[in-house]
C-alpha atoms as a PDB file:
ATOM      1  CA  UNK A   1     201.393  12.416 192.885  1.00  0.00           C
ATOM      2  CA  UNK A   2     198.922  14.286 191.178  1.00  0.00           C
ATOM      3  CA  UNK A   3     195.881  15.734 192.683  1.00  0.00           C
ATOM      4  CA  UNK A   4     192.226  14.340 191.408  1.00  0.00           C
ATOM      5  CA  UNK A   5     190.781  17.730 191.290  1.00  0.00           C
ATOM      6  CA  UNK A   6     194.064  19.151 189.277  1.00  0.00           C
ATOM      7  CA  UNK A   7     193.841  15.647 186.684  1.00  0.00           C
ATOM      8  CA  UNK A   8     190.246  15.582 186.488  1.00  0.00           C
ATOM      9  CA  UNK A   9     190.164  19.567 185.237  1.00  0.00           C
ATOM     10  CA  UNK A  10     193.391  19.215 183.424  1.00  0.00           C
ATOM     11  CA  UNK A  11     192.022  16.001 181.076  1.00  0.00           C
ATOM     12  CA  UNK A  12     188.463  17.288 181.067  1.00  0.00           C
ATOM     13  CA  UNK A  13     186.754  13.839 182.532  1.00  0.00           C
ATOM     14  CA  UNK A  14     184.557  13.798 185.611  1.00  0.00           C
ATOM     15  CA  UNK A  15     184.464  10.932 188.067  1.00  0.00           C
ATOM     16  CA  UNK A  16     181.349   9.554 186.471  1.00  0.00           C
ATOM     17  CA  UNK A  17     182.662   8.503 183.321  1.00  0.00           C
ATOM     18  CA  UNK A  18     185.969   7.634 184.244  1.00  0.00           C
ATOM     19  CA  UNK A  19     183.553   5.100 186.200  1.00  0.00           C
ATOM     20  CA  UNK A  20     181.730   4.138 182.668  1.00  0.00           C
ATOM     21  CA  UNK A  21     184.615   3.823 180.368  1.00  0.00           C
ATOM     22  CA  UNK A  22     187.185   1.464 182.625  1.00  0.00           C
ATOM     23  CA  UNK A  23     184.255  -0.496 183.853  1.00  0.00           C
ATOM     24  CA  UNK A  24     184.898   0.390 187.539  1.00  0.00           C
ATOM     25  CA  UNK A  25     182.895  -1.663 190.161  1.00  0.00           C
ATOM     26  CA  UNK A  26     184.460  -0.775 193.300  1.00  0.00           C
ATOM     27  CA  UNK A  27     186.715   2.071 195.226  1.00  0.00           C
ATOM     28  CA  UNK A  28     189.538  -0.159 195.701  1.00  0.00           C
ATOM     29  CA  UNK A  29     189.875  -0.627 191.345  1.00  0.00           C
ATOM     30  CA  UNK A  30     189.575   3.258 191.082  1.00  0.00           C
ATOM     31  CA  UNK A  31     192.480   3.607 193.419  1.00  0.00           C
ATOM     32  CA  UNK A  32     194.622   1.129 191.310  1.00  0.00           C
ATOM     33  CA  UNK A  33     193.441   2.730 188.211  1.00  0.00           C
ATOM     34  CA  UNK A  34     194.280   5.790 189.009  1.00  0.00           C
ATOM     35  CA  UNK A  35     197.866   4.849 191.119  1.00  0.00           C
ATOM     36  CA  UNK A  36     198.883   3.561 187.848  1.00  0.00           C
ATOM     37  CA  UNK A  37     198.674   7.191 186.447  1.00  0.00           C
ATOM     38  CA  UNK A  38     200.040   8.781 189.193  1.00  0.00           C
ATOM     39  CA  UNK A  39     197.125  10.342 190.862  1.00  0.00           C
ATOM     40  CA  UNK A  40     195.833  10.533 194.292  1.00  0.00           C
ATOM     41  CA  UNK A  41     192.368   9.219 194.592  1.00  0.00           C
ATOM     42  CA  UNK A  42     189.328  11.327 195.231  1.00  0.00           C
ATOM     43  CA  UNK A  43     187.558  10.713 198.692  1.00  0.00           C
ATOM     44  CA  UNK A  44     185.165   7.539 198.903  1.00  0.00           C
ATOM     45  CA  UNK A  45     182.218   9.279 199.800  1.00  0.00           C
ATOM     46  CA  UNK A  46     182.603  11.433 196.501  1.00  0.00           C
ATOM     47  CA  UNK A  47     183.418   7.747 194.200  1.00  0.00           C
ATOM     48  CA  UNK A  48     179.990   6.354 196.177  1.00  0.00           C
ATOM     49  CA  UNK A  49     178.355   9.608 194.306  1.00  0.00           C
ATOM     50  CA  UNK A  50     179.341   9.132 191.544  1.00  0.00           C
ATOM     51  CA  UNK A  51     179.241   5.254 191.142  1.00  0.00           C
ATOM     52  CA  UNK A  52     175.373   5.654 191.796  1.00  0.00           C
ATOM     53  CA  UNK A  53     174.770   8.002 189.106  1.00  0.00           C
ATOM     54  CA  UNK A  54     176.980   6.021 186.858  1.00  0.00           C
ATOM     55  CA  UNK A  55     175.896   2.741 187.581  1.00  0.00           C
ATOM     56  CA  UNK A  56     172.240   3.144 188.324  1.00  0.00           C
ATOM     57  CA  UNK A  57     170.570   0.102 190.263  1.00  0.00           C
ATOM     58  CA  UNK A  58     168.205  -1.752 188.541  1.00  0.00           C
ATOM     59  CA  UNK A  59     164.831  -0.963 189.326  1.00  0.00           C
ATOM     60  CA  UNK A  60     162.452  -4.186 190.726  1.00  0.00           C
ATOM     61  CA  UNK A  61     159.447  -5.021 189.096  1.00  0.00           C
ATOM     62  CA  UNK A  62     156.509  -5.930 191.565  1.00  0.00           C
ATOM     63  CA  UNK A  63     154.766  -8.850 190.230  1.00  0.00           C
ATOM     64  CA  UNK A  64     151.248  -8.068 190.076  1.00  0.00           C
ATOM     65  CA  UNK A  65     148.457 -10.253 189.887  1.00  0.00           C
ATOM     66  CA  UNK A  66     147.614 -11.395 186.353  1.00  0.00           C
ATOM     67  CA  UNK A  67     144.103  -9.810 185.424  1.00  0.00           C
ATOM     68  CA  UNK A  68     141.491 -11.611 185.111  1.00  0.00           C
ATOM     69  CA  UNK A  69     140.408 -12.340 181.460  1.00  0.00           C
ATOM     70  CA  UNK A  70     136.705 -13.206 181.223  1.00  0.00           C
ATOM     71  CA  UNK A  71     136.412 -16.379 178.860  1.00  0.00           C
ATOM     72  CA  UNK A  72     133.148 -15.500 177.598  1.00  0.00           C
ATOM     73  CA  UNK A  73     132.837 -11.784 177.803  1.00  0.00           C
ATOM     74  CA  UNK A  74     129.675 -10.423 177.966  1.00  0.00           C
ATOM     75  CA  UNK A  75     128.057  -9.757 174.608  1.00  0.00           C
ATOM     76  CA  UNK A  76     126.070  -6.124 173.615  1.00  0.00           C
ATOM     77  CA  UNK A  77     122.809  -6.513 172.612  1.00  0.00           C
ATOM     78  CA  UNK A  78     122.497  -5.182 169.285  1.00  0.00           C
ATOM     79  CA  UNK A  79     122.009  -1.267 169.179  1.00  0.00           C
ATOM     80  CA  UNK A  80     118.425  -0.643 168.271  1.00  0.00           C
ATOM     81  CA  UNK A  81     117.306   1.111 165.432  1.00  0.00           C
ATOM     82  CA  UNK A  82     115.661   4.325 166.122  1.00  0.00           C
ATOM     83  CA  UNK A  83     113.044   5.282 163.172  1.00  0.00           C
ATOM     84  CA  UNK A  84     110.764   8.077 163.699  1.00  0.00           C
ATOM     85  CA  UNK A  85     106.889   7.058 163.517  1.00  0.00           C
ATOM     86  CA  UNK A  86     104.990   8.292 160.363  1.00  0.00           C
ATOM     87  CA  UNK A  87     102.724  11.104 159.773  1.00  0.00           C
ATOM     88  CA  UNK A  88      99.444  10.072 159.456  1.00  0.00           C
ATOM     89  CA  UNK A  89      97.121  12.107 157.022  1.00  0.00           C
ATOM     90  CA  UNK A  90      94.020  13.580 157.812  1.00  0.00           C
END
């Protein structure tokens, strides 16, 4: 059998995306994948590596609180108008 490390080099593909492009969900379906070729399976620790950068988890959204929306918002008071007072003659 061939060696990962020798296969992996030799065909140019990393761990990850052999991960992405056979849809690979476990160890146990890497090892069949990659009996069928002929190869020796890399080590489970390095597969749990790489499945988490390949498969990311999905992050959880915290529900917040819906914000309060005022039904009758407070209304501004028209902006006064600012004249300046008159000279007066004399």
């Amino acid at each position: 059998m061939t060696d990962w490390n020798f296969y992996s080099k030799r065909r140019n593909i990393d761990l990850v995306n052999l991960i992405i492009i056979n849809n690979i969900e476990s160890y146990e379906q890497l090892v069949d994948l990659l009996k069928e070729k002929n190869v020796t399976a890399p080590e489970k620790g390095l597969f749990q590596s790489a499945y988490a950068i390949a498969v990311p988890p999905i992050p959880t959204t915290r529900k917040s609180s819906p914000k309060s929306t005022a039904k009758n918002p407070k209304q501004k008071s028209p902006a006064k108008k600012k004249t300046r007072k008159k000279k007066t003659s004399g």
